[in-house]
PDB file of N, CA and C in Angstrom:
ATOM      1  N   UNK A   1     -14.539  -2.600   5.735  1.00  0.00           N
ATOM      2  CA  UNK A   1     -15.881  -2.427   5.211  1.00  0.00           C
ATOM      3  C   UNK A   1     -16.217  -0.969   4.936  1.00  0.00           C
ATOM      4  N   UNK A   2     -15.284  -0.143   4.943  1.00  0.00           N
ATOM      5  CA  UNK A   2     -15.466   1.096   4.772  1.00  0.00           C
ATOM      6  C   UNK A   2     -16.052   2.332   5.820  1.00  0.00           C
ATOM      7  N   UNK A   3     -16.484   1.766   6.608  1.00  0.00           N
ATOM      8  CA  UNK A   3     -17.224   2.400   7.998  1.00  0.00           C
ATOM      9  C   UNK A   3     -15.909   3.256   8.468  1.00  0.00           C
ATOM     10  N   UNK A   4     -16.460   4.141   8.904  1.00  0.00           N
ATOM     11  CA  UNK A   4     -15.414   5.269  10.236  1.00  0.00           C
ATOM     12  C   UNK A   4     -16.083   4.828  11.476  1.00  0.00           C
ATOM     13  N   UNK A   5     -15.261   4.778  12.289  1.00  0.00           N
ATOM     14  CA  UNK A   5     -15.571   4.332  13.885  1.00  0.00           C
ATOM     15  C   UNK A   5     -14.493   4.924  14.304  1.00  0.00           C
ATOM     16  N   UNK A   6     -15.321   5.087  16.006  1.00  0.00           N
ATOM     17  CA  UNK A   6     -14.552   6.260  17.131  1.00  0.00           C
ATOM     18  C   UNK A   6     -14.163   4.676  18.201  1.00  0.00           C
ATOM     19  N   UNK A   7     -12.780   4.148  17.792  1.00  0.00           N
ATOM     20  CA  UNK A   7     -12.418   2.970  18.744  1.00  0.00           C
ATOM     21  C   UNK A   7     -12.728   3.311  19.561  1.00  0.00           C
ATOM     22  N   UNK A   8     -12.922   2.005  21.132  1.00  0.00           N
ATOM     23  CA  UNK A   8     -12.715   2.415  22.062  1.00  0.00           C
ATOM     24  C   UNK A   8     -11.935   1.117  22.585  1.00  0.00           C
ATOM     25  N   UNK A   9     -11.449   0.743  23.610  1.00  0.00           N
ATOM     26  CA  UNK A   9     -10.690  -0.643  24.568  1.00  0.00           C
ATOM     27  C   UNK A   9     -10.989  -1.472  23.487  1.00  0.00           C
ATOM     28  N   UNK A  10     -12.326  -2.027  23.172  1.00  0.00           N
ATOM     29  CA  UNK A  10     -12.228  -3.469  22.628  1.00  0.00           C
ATOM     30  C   UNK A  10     -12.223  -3.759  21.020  1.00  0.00           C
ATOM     31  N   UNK A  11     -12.118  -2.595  20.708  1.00  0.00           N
ATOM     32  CA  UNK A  11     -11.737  -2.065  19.242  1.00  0.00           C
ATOM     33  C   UNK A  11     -10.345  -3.059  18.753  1.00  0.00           C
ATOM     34  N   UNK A  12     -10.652  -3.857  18.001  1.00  0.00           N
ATOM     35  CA  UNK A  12      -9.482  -4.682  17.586  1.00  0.00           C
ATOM     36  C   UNK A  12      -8.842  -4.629  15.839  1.00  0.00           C
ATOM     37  N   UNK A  13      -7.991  -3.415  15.749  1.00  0.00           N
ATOM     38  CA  UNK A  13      -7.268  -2.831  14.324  1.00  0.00           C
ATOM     39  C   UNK A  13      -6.821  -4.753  13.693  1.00  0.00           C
ATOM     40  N   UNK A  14      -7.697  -4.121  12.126  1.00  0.00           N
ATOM     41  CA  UNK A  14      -7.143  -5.360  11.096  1.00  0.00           C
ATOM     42  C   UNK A  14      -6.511  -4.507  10.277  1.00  0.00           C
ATOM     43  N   UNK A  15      -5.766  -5.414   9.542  1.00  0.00           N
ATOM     44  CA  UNK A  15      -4.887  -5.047   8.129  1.00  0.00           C
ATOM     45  C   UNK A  15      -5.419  -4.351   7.576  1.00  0.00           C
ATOM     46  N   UNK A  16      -5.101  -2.940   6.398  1.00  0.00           N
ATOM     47  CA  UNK A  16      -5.235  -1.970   5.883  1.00  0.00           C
ATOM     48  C   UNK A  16      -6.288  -1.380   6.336  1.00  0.00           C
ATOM     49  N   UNK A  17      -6.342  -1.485   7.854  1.00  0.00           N
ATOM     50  CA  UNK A  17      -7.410  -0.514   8.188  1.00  0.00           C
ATOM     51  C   UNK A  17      -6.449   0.725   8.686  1.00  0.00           C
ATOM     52  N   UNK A  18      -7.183   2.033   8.402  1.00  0.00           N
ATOM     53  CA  UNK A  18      -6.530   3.546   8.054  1.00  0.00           C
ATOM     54  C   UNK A  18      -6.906   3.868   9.701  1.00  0.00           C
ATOM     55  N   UNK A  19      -5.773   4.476  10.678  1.00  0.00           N
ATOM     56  CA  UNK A  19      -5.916   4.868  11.718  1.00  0.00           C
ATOM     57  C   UNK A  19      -5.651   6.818  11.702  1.00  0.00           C
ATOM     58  N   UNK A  20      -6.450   7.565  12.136  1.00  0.00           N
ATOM     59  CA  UNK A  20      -6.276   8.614  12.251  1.00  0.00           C
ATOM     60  C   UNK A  20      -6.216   9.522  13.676  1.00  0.00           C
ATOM     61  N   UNK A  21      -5.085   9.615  13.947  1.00  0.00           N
ATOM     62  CA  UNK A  21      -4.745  10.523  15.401  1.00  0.00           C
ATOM     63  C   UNK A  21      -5.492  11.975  15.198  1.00  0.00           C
ATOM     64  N   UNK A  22      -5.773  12.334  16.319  1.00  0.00           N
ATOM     65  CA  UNK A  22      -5.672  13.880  16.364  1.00  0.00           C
ATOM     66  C   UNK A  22      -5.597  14.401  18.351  1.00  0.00           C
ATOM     67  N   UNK A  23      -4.977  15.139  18.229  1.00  0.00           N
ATOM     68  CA  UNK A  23      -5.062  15.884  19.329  1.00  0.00           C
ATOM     69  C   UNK A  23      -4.502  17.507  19.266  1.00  0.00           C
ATOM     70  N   UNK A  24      -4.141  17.910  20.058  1.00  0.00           N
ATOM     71  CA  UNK A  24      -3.446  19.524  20.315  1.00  0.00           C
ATOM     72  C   UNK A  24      -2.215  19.103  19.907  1.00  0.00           C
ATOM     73  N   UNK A  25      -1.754  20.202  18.893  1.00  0.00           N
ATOM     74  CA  UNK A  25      -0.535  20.193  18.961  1.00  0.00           C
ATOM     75  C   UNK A  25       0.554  20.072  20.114  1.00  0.00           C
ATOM     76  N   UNK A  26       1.850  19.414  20.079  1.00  0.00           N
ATOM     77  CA  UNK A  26       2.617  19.235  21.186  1.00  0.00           C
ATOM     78  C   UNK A  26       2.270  19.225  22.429  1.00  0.00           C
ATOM     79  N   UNK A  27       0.818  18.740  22.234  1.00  0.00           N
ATOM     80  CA  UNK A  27       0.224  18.924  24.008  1.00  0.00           C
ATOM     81  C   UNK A  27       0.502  17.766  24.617  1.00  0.00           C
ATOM     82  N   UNK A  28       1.239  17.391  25.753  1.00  0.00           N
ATOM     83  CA  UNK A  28       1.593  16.257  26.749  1.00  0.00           C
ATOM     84  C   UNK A  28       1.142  16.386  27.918  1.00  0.00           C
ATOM     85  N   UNK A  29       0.034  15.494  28.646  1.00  0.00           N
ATOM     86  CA  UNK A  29      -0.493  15.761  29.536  1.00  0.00           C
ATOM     87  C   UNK A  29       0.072  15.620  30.741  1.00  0.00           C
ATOM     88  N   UNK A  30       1.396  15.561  30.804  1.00  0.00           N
ATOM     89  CA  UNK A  30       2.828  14.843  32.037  1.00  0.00           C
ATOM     90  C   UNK A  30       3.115  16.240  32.607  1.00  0.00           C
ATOM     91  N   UNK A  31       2.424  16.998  31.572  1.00  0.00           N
ATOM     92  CA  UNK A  31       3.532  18.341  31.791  1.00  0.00           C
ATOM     93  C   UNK A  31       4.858  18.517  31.325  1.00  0.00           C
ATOM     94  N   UNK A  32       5.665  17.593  30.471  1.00  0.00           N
ATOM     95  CA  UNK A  32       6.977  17.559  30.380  1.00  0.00           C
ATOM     96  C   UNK A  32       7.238  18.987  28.707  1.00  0.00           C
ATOM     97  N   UNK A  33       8.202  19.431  29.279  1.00  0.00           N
ATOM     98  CA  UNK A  33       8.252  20.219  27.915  1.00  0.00           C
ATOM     99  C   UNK A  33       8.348  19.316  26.222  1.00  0.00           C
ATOM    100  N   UNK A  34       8.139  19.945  25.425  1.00  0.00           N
ATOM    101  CA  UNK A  34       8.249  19.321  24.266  1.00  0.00           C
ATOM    102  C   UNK A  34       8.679  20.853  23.229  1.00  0.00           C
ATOM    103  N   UNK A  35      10.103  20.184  22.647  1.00  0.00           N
ATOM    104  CA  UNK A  35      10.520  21.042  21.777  1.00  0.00           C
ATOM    105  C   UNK A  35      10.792  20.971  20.513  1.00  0.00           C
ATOM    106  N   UNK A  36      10.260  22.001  19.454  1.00  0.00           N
ATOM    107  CA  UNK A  36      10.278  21.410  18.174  1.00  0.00           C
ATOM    108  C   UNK A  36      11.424  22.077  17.152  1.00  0.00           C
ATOM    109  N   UNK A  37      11.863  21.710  16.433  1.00  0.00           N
ATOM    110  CA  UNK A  37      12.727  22.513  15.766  1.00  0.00           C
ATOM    111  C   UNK A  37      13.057  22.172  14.256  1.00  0.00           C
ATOM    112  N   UNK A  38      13.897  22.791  13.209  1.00  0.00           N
ATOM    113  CA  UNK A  38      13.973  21.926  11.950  1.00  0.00           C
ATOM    114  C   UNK A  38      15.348  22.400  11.640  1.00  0.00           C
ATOM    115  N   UNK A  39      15.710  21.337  11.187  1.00  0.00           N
ATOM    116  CA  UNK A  39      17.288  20.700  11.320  1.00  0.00           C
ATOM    117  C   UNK A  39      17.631  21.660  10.248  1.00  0.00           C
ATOM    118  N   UNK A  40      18.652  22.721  10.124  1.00  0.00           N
ATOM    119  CA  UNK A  40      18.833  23.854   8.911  1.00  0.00           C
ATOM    120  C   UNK A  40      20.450  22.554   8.252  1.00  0.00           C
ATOM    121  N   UNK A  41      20.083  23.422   6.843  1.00  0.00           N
ATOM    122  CA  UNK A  41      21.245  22.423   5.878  1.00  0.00           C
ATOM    123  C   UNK A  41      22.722  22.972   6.336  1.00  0.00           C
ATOM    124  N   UNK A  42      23.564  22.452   5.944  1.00  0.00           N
ATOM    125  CA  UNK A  42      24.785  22.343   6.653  1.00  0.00           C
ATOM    126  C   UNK A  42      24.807  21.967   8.852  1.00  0.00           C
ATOM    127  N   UNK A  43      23.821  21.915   9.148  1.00  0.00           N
ATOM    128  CA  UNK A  43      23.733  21.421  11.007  1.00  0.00           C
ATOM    129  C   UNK A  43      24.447  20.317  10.988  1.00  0.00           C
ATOM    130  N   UNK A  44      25.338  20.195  11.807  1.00  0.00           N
ATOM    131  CA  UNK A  44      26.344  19.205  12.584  1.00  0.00           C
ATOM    132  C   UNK A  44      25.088  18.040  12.862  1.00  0.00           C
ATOM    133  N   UNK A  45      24.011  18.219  12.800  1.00  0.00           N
ATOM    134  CA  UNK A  45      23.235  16.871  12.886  1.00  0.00           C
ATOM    135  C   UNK A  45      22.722  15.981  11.415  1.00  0.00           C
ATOM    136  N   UNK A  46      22.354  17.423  10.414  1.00  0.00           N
ATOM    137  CA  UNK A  46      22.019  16.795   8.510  1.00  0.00           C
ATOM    138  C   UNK A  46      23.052  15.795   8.440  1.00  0.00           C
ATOM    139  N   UNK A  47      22.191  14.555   8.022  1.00  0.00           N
ATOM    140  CA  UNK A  47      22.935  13.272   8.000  1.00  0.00           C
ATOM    141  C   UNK A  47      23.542  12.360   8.807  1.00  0.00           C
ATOM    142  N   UNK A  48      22.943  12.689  10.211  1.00  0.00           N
ATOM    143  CA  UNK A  48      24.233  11.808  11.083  1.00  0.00           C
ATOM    144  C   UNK A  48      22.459  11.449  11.632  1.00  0.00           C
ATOM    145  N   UNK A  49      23.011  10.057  12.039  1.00  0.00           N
ATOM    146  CA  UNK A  49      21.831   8.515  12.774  1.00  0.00           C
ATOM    147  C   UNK A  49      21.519   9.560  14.023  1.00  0.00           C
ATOM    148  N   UNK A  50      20.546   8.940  14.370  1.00  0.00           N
ATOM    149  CA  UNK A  50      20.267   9.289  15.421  1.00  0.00           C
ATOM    150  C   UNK A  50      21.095   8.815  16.860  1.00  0.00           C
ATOM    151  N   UNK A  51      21.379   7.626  16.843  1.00  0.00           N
ATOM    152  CA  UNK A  51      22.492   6.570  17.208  1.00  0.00           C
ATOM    153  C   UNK A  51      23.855   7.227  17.735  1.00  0.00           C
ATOM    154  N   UNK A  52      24.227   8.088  17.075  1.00  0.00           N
ATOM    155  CA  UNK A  52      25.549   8.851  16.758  1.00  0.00           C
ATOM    156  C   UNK A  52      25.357  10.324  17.478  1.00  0.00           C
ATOM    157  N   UNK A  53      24.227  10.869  17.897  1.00  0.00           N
ATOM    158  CA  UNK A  53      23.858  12.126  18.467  1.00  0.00           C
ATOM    159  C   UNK A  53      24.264  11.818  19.760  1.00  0.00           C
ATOM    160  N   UNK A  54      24.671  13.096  20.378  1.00  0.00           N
ATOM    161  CA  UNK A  54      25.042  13.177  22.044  1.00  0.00           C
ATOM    162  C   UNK A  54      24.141  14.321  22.354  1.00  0.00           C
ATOM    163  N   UNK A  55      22.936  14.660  22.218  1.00  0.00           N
ATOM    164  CA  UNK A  55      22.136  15.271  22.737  1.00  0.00           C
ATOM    165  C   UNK A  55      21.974  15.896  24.162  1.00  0.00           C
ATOM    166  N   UNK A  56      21.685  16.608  24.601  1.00  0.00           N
ATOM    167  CA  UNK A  56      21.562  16.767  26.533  1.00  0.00           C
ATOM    168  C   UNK A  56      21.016  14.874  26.954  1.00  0.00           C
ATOM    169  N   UNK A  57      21.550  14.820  28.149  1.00  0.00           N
ATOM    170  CA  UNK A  57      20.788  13.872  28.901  1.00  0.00           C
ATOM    171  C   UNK A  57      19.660  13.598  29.006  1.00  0.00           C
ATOM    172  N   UNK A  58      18.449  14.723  29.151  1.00  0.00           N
ATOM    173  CA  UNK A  58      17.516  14.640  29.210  1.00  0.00           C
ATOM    174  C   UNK A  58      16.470  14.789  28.630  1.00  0.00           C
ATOM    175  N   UNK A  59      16.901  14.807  27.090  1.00  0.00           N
ATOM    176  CA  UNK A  59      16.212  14.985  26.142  1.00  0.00           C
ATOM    177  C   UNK A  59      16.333  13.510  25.153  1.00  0.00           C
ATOM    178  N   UNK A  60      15.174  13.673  24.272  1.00  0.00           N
ATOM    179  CA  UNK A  60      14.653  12.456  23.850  1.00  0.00           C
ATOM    180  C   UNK A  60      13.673  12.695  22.343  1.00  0.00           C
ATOM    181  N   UNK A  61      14.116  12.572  21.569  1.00  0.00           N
ATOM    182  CA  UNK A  61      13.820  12.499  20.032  1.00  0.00           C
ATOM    183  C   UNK A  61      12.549  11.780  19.881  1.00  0.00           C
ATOM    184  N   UNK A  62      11.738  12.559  19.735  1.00  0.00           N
ATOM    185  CA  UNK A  62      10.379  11.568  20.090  1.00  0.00           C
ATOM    186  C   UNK A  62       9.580  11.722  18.384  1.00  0.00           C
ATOM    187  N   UNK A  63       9.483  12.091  17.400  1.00  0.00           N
ATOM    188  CA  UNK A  63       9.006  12.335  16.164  1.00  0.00           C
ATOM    189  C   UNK A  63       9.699  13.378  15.514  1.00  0.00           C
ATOM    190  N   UNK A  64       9.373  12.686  14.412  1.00  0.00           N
ATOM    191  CA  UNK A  64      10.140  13.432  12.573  1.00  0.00           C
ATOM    192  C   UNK A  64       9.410  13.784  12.085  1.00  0.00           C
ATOM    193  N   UNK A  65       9.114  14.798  11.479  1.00  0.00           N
ATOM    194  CA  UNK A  65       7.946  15.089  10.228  1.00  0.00           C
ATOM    195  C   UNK A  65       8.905  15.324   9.020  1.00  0.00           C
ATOM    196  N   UNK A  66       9.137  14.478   8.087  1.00  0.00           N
ATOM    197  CA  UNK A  66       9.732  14.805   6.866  1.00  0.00           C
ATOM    198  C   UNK A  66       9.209  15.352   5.564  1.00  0.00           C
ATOM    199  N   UNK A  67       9.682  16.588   4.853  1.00  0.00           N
ATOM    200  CA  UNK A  67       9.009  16.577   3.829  1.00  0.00           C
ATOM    201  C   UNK A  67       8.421  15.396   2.494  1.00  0.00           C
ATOM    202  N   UNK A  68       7.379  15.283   2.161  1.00  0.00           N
ATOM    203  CA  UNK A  68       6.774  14.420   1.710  1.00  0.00           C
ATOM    204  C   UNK A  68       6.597  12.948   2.127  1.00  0.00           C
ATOM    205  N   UNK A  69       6.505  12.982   3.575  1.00  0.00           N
ATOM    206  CA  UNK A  69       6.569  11.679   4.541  1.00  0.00           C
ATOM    207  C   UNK A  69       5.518  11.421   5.322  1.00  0.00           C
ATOM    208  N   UNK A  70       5.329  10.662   5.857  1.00  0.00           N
ATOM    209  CA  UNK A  70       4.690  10.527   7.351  1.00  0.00           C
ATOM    210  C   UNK A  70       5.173  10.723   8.287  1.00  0.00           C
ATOM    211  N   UNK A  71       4.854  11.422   8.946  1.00  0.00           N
ATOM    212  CA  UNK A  71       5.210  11.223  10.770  1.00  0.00           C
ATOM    213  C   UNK A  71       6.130  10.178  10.729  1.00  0.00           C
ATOM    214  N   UNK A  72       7.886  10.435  11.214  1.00  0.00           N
ATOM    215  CA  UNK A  72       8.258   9.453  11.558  1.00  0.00           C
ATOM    216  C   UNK A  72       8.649   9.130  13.084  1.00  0.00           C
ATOM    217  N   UNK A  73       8.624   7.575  13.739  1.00  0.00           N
ATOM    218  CA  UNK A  73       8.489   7.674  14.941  1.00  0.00           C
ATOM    219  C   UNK A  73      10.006   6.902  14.767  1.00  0.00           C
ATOM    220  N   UNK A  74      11.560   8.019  15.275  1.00  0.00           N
ATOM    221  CA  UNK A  74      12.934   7.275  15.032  1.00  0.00           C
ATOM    222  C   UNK A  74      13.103   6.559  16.110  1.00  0.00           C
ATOM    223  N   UNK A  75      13.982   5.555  15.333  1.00  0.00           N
ATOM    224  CA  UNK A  75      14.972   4.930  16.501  1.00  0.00           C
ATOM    225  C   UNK A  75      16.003   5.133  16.253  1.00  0.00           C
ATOM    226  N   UNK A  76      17.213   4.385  16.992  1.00  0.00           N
ATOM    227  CA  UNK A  76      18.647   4.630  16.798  1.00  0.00           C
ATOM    228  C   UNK A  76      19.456   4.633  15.111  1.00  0.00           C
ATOM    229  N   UNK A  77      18.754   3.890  13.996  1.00  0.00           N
ATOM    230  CA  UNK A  77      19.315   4.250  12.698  1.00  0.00           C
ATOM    231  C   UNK A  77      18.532   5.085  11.626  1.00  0.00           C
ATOM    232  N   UNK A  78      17.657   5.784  12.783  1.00  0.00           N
ATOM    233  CA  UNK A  78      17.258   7.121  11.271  1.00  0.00           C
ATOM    234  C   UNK A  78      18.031   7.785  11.100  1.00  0.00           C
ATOM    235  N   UNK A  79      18.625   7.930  10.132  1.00  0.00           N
ATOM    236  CA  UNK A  79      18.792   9.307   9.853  1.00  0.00           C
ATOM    237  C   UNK A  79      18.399  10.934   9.750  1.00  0.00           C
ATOM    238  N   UNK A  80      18.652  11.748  10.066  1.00  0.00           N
ATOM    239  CA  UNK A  80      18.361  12.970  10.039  1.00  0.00           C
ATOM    240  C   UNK A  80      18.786  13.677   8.666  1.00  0.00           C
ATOM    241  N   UNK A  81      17.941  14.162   7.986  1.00  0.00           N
ATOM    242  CA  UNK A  81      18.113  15.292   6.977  1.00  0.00           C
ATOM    243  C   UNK A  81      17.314  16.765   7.475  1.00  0.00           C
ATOM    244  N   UNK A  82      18.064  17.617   6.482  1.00  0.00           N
ATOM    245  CA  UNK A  82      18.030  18.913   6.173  1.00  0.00           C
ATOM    246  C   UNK A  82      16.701  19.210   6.018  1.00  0.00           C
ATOM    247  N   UNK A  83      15.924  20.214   6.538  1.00  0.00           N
ATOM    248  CA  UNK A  83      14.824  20.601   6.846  1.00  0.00           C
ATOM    249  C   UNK A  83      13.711  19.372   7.718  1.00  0.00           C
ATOM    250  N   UNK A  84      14.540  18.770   8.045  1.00  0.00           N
ATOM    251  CA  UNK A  84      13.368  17.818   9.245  1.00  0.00           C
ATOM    252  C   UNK A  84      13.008  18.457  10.795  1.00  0.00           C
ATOM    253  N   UNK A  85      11.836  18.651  10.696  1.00  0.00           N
ATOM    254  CA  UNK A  85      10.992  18.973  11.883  1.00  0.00           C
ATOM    255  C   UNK A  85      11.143  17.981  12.914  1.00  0.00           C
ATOM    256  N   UNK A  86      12.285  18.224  13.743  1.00  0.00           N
ATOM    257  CA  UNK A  86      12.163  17.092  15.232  1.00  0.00           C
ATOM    258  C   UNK A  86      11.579  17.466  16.154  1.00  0.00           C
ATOM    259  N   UNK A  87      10.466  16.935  16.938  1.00  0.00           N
ATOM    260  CA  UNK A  87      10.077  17.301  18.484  1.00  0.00           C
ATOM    261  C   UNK A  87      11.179  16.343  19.193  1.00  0.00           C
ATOM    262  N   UNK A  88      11.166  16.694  20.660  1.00  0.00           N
ATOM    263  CA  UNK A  88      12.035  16.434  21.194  1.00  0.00           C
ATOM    264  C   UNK A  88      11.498  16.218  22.391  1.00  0.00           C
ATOM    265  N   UNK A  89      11.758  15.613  23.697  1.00  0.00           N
ATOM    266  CA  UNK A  89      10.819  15.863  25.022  1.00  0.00           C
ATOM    267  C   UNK A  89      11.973  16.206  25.752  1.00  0.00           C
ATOM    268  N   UNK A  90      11.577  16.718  26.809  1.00  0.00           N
ATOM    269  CA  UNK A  90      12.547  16.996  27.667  1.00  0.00           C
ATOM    270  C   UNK A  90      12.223  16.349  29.059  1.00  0.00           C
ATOM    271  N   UNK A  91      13.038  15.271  29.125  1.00  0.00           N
ATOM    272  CA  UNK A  91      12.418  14.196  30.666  1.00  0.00           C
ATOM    273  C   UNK A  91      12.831  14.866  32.254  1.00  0.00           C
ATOM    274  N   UNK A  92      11.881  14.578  32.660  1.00  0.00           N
ATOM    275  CA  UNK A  92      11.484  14.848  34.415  1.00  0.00           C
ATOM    276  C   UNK A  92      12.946  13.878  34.633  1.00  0.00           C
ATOM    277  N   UNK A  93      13.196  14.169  36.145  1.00  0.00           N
ATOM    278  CA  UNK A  93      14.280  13.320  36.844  1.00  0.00           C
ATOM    279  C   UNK A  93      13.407  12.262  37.016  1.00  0.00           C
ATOM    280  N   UNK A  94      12.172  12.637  37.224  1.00  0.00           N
ATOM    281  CA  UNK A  94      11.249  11.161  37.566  1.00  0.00           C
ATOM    282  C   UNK A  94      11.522  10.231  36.658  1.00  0.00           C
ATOM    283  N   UNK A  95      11.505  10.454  35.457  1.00  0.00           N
ATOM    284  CA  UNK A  95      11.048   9.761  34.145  1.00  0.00           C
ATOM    285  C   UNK A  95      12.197   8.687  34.222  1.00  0.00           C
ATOM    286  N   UNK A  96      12.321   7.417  33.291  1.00  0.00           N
ATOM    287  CA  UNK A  96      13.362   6.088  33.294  1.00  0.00           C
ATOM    288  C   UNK A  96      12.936   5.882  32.055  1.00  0.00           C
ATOM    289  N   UNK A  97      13.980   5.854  31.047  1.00  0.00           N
ATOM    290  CA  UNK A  97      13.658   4.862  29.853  1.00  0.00           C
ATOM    291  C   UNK A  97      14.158   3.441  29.861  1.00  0.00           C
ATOM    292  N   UNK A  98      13.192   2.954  29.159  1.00  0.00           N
ATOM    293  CA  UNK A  98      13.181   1.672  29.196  1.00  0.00           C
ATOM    294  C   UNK A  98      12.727   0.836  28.151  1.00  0.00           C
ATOM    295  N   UNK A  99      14.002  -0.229  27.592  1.00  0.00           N
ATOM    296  CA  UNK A  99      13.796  -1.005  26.107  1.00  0.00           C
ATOM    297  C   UNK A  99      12.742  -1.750  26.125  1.00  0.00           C
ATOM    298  N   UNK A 100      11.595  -1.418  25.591  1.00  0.00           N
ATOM    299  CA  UNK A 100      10.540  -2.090  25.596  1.00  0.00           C
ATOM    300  C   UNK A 100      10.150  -3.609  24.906  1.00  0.00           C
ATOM    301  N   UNK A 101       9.356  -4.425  24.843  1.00  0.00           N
ATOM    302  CA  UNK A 101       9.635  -5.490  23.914  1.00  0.00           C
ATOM    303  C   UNK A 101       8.526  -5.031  23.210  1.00  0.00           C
ATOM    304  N   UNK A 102       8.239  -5.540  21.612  1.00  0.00           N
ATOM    305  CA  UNK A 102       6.864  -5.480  21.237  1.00  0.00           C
ATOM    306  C   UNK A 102       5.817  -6.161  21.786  1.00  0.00           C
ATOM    307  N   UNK A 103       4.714  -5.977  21.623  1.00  0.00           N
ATOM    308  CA  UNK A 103       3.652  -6.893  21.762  1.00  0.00           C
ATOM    309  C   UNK A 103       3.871  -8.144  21.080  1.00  0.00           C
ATOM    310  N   UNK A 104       3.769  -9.775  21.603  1.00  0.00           N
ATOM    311  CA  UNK A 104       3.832 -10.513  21.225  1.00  0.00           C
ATOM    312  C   UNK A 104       2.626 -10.902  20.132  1.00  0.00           C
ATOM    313  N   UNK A 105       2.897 -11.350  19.096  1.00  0.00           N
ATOM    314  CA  UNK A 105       1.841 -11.722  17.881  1.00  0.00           C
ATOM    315  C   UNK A 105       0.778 -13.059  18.496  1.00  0.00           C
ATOM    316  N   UNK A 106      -0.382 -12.812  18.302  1.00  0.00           N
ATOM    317  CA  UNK A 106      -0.827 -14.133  18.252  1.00  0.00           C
ATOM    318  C   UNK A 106      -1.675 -14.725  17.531  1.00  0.00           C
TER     319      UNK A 106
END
């Protein structure tokens, strides 16, 4: 209906409705570091899946910013190109990843 609204809990997103984030840059309230960097042309990473990376242990590919893209949020078959902006997190010993399921549809 065209309205802007500040969701809150019972805020329930329909189809082509436009969601807009904002916060501090790379700010994580865990405390965990977050590192950003952009992939230079010829890098042993331009072009290879994400899937295929041996990264440190404790790090974790958490968003892409591609030129002329959206925010991308990868999984194991993005690919990486030449000038992509990756943040990265760097996990606590605390931290456990874990394969999540989606939310079931209803």
């Amino acid at each position: 209906d065209g309205k802007t609204i500040v969701p809150r809990g019972e805020v329930v997103f329909e189809e082509d409705d436009i969601v807009v984030l904002g916060g501090e840059t790379h700010f994580d309230r865990s405390g965990q570091n977050l590192i950003e960097f952009t992939i230079p042309e010829r890098h042993e990473w331009e072009g290879a899946f994400i899937k295929d990376l041996n990264p440190p242990h404790d790090r974790l590919i958490i968003t892409i910013q591609r030129e002329g893209s959206d925010l991308i949020v990868p999984d194991g078959n993005t690919q990486l190109l030449a000038n992509d902006k990756v943040v990265m997190i760097q996990l606590q010993k605390t931290d456990e990843l874990v394969d999540a399921e989606p939310p079931a549809q209803e």
